[in-house]
PDB file of N, CA and C in Angstrom:
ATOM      1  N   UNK A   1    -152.330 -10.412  37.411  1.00  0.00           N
ATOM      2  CA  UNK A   1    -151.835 -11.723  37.812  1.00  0.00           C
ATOM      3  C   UNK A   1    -151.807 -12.609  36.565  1.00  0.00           C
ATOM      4  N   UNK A   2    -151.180 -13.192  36.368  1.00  0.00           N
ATOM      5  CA  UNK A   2    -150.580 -14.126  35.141  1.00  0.00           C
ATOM      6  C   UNK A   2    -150.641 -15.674  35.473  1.00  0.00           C
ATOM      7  N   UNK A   3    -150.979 -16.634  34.755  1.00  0.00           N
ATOM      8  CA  UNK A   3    -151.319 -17.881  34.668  1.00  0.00           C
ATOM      9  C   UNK A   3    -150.427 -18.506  35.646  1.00  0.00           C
ATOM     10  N   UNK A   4    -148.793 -18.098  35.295  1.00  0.00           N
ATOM     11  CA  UNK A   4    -148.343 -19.377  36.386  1.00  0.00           C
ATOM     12  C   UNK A   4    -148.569 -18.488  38.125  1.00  0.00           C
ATOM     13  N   UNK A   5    -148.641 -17.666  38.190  1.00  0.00           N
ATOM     14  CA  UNK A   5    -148.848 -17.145  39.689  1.00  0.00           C
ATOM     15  C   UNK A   5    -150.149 -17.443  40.236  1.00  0.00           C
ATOM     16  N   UNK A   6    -151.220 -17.679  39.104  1.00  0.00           N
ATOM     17  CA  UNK A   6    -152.805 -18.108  39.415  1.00  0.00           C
ATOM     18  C   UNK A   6    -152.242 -19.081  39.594  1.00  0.00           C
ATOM     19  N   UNK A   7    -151.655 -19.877  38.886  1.00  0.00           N
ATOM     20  CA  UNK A   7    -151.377 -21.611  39.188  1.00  0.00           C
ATOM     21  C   UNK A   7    -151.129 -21.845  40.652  1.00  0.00           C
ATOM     22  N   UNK A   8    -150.007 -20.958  41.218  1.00  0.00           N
ATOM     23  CA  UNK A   8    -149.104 -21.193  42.166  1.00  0.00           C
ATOM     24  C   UNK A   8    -149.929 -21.108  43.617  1.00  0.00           C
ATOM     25  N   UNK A   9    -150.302 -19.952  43.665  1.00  0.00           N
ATOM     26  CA  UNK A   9    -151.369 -19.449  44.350  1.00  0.00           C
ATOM     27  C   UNK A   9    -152.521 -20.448  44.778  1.00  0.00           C
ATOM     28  N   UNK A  10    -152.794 -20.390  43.801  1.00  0.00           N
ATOM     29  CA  UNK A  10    -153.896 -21.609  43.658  1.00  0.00           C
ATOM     30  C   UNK A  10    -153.771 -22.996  44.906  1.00  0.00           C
ATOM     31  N   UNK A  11    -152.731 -23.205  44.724  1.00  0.00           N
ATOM     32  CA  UNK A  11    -152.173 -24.700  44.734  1.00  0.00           C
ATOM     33  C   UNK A  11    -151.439 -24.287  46.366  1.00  0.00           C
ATOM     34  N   UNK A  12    -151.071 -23.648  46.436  1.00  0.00           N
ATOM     35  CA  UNK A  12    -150.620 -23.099  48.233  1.00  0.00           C
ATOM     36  C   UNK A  12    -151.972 -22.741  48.854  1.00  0.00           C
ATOM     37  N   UNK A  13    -152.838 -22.097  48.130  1.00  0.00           N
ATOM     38  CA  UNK A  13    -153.843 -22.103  48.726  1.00  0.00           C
ATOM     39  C   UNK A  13    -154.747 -23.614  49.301  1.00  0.00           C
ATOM     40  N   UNK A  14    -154.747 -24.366  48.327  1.00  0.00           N
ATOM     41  CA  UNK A  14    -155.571 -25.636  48.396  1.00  0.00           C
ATOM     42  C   UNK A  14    -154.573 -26.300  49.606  1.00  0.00           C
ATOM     43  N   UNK A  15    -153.620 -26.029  49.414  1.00  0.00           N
ATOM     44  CA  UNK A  15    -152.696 -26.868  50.156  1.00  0.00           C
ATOM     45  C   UNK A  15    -152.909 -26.790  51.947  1.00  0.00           C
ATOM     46  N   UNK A  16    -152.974 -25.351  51.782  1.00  0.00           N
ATOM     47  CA  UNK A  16    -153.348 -24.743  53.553  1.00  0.00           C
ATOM     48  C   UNK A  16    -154.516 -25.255  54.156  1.00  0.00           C
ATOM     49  N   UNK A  17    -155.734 -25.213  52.739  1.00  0.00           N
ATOM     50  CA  UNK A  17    -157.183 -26.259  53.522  1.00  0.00           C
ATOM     51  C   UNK A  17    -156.790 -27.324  53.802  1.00  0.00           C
ATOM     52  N   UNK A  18    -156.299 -27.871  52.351  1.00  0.00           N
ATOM     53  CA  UNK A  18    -156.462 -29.598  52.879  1.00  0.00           C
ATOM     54  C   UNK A  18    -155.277 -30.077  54.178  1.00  0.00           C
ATOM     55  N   UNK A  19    -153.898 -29.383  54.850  1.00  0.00           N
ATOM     56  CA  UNK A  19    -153.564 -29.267  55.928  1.00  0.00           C
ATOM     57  C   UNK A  19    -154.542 -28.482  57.072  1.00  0.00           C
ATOM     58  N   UNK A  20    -155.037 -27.909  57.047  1.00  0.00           N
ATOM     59  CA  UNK A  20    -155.922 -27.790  58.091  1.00  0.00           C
ATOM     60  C   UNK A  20    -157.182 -28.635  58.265  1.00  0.00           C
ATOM     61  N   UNK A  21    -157.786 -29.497  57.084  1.00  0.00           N
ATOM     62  CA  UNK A  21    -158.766 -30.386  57.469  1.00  0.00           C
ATOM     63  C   UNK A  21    -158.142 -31.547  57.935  1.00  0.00           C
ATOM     64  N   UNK A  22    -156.731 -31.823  57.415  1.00  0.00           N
ATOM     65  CA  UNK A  22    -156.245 -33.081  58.711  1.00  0.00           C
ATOM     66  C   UNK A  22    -155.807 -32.246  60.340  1.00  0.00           C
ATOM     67  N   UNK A  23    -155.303 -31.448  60.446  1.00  0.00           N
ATOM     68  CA  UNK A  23    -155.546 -30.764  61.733  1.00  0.00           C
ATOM     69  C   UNK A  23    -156.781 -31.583  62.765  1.00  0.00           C
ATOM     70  N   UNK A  24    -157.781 -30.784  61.825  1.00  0.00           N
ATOM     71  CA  UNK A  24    -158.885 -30.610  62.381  1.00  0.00           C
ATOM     72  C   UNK A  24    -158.928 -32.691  62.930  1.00  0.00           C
ATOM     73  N   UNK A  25    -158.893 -33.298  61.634  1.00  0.00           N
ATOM     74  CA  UNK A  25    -159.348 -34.597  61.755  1.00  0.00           C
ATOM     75  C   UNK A  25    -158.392 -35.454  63.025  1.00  0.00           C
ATOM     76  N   UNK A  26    -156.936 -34.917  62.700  1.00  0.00           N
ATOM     77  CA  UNK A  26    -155.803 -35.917  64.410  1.00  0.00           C
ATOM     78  C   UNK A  26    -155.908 -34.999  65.355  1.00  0.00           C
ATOM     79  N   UNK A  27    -156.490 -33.740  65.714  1.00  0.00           N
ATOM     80  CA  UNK A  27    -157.101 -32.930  66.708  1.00  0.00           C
ATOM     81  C   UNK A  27    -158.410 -33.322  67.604  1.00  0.00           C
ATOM     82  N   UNK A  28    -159.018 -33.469  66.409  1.00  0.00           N
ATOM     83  CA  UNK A  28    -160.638 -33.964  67.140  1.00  0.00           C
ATOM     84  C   UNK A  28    -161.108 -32.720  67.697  1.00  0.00           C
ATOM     85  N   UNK A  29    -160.795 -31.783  66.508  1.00  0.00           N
ATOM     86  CA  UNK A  29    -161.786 -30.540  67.004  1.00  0.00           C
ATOM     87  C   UNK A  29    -162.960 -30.708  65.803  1.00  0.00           C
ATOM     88  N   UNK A  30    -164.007 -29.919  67.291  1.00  0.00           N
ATOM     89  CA  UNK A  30    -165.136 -29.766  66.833  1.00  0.00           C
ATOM     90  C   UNK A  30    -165.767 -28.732  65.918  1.00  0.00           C
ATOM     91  N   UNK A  31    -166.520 -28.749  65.066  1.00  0.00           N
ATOM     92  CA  UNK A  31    -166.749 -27.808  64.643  1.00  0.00           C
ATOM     93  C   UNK A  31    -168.647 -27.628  64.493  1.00  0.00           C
ATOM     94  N   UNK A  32    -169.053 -26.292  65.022  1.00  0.00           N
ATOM     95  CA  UNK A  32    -170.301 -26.328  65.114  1.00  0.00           C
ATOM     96  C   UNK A  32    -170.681 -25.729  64.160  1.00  0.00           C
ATOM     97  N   UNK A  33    -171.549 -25.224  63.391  1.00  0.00           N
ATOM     98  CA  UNK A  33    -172.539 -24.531  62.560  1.00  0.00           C
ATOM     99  C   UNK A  33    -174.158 -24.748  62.680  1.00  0.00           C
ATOM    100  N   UNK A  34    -174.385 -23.282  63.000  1.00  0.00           N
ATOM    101  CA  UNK A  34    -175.936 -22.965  63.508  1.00  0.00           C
ATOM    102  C   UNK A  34    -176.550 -24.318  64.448  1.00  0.00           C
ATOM    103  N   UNK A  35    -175.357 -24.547  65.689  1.00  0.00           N
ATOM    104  CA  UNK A  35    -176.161 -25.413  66.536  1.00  0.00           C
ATOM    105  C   UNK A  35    -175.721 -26.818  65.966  1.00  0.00           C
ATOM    106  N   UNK A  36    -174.963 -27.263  64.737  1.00  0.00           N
ATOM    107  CA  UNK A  36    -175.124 -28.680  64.223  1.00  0.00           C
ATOM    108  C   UNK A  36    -173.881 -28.641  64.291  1.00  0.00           C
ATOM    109  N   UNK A  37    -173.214 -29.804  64.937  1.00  0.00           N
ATOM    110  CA  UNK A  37    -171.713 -30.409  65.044  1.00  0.00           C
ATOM    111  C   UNK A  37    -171.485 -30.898  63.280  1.00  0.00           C
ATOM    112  N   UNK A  38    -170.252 -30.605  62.924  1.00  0.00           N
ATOM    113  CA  UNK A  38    -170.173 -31.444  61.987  1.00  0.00           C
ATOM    114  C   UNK A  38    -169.343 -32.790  62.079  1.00  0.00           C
ATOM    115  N   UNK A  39    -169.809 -33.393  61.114  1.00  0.00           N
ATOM    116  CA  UNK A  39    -169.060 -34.826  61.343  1.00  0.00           C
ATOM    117  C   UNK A  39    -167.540 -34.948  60.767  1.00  0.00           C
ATOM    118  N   UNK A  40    -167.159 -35.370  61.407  1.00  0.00           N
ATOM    119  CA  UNK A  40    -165.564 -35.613  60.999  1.00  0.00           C
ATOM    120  C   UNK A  40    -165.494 -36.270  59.491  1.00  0.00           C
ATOM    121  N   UNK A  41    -166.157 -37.254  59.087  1.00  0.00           N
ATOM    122  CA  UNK A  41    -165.870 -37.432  57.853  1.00  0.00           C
ATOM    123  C   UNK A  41    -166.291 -36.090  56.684  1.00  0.00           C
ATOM    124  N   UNK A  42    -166.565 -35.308  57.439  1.00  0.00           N
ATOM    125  CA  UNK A  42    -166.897 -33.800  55.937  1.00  0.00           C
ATOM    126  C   UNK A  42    -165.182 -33.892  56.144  1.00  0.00           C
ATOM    127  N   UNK A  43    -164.513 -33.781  56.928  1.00  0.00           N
ATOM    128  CA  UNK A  43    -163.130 -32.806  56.731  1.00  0.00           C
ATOM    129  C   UNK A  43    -162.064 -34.182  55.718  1.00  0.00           C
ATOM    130  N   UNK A  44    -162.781 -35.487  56.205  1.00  0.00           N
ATOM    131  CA  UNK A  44    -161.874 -36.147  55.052  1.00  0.00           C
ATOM    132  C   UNK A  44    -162.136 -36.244  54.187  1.00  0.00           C
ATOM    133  N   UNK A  45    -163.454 -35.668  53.518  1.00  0.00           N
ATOM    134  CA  UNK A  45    -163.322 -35.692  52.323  1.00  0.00           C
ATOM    135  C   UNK A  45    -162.676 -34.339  51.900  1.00  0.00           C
ATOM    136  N   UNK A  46    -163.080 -32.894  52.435  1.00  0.00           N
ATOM    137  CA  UNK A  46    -162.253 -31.865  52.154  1.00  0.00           C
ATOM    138  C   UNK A  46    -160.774 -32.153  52.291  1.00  0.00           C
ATOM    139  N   UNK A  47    -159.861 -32.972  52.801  1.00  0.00           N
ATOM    140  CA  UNK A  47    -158.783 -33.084  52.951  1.00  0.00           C
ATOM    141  C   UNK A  47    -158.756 -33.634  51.389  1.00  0.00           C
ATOM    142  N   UNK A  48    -159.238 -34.913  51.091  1.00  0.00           N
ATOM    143  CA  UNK A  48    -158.568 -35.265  49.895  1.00  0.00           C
ATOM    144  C   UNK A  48    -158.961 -34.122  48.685  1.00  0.00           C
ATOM    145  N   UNK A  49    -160.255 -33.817  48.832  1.00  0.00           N
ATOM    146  CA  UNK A  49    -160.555 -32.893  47.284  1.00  0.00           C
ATOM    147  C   UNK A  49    -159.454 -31.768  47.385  1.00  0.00           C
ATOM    148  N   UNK A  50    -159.294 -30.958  48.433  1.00  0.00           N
ATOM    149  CA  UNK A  50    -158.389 -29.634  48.438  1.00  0.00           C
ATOM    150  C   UNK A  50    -157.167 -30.290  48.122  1.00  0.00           C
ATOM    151  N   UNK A  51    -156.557 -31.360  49.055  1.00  0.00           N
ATOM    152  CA  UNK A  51    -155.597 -31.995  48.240  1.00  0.00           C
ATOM    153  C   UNK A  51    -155.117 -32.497  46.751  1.00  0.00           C
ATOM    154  N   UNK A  52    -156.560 -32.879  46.430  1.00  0.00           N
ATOM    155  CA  UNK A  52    -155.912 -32.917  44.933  1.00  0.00           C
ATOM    156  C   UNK A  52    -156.075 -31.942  43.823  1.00  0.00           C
ATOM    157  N   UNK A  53    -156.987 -30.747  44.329  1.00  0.00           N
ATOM    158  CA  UNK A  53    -156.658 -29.344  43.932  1.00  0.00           C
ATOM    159  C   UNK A  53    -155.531 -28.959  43.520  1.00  0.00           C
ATOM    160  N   UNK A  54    -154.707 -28.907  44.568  1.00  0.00           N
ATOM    161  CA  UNK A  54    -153.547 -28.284  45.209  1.00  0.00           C
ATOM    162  C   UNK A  54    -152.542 -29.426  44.660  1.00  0.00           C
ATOM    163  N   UNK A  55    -152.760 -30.740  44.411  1.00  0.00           N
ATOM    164  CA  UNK A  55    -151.583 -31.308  43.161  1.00  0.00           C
ATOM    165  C   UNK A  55    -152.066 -30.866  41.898  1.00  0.00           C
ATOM    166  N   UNK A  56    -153.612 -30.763  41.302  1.00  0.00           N
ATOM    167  CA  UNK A  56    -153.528 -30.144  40.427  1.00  0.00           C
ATOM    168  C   UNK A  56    -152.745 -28.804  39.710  1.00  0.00           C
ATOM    169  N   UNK A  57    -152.772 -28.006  41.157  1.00  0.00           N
ATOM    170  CA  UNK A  57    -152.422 -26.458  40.667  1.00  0.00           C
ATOM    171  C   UNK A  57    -150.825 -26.994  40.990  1.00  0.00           C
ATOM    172  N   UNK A  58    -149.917 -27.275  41.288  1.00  0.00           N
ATOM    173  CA  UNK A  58    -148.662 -27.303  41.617  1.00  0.00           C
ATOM    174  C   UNK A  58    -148.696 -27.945  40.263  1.00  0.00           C
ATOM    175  N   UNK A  59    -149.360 -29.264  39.422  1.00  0.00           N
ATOM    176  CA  UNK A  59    -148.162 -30.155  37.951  1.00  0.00           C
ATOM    177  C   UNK A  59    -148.787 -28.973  37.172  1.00  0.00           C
ATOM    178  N   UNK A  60    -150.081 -28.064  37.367  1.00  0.00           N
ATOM    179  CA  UNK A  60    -150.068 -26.590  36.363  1.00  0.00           C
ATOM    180  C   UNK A  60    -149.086 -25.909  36.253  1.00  0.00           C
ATOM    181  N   UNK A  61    -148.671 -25.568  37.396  1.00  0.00           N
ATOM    182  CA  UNK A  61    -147.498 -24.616  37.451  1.00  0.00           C
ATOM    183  C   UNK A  61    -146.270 -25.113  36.914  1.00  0.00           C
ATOM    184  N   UNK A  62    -146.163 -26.644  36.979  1.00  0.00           N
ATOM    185  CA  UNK A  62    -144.434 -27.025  36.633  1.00  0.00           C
ATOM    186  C   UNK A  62    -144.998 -26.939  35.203  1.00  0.00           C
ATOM    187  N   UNK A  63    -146.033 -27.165  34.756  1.00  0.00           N
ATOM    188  CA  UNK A  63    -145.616 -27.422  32.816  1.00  0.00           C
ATOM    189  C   UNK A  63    -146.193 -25.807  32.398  1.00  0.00           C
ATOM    190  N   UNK A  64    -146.655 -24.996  32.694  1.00  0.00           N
ATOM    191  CA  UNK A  64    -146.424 -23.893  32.721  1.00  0.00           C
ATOM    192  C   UNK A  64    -144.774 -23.348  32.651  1.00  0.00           C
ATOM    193  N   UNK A  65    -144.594 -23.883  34.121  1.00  0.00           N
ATOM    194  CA  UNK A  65    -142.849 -23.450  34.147  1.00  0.00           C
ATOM    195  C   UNK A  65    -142.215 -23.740  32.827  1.00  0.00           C
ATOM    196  N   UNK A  66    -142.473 -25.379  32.253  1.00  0.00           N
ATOM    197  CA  UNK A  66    -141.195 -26.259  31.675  1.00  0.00           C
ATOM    198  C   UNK A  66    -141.657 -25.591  30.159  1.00  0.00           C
ATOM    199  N   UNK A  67    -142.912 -24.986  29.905  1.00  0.00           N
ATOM    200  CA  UNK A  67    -143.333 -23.987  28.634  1.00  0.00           C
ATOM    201  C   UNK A  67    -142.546 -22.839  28.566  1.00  0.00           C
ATOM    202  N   UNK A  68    -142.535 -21.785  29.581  1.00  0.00           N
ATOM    203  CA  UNK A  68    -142.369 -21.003  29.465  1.00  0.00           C
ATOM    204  C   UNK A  68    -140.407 -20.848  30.352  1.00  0.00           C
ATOM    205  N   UNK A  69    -139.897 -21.744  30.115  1.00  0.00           N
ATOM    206  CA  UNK A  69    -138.772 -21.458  30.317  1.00  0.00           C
ATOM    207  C   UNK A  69    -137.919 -22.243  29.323  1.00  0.00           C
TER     208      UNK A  69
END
């Protein structure tokens, strides 16, 4: 695997969490672990960090691209 496909990857990946932690958050699903509900504000903050992962890895990939083309 090669830098811009790690990039790309990367960044679709982050992208799928941080869309599924808003899911989770205009759903109002619950989520339990070992007996403990978690609180809705864990998923907004995972929404923004995976989110800005996932702009990180996408402006990697374009100046990657705008290098190597």
């Amino acid at each position: 695997m090669n830098v811009k496909s790690y990039a790309a990857l990367s960044a679709i990946i982050f992208a799928v969490v941080a869309l599924m932690h808003l899911v989770r958050l205009v759903w109002q699903w619950d989520v339990i672990i070992a007996g403990h509900i978690v609180p809705m504000w864990v998923s907004l903050v995972g929404a923004v960090v995976a989110g800005l992962l996932s702009f990180a890895g996408f402006r990697v990939f374009q100046q990657i691209h705008k290098y190597l083309a």
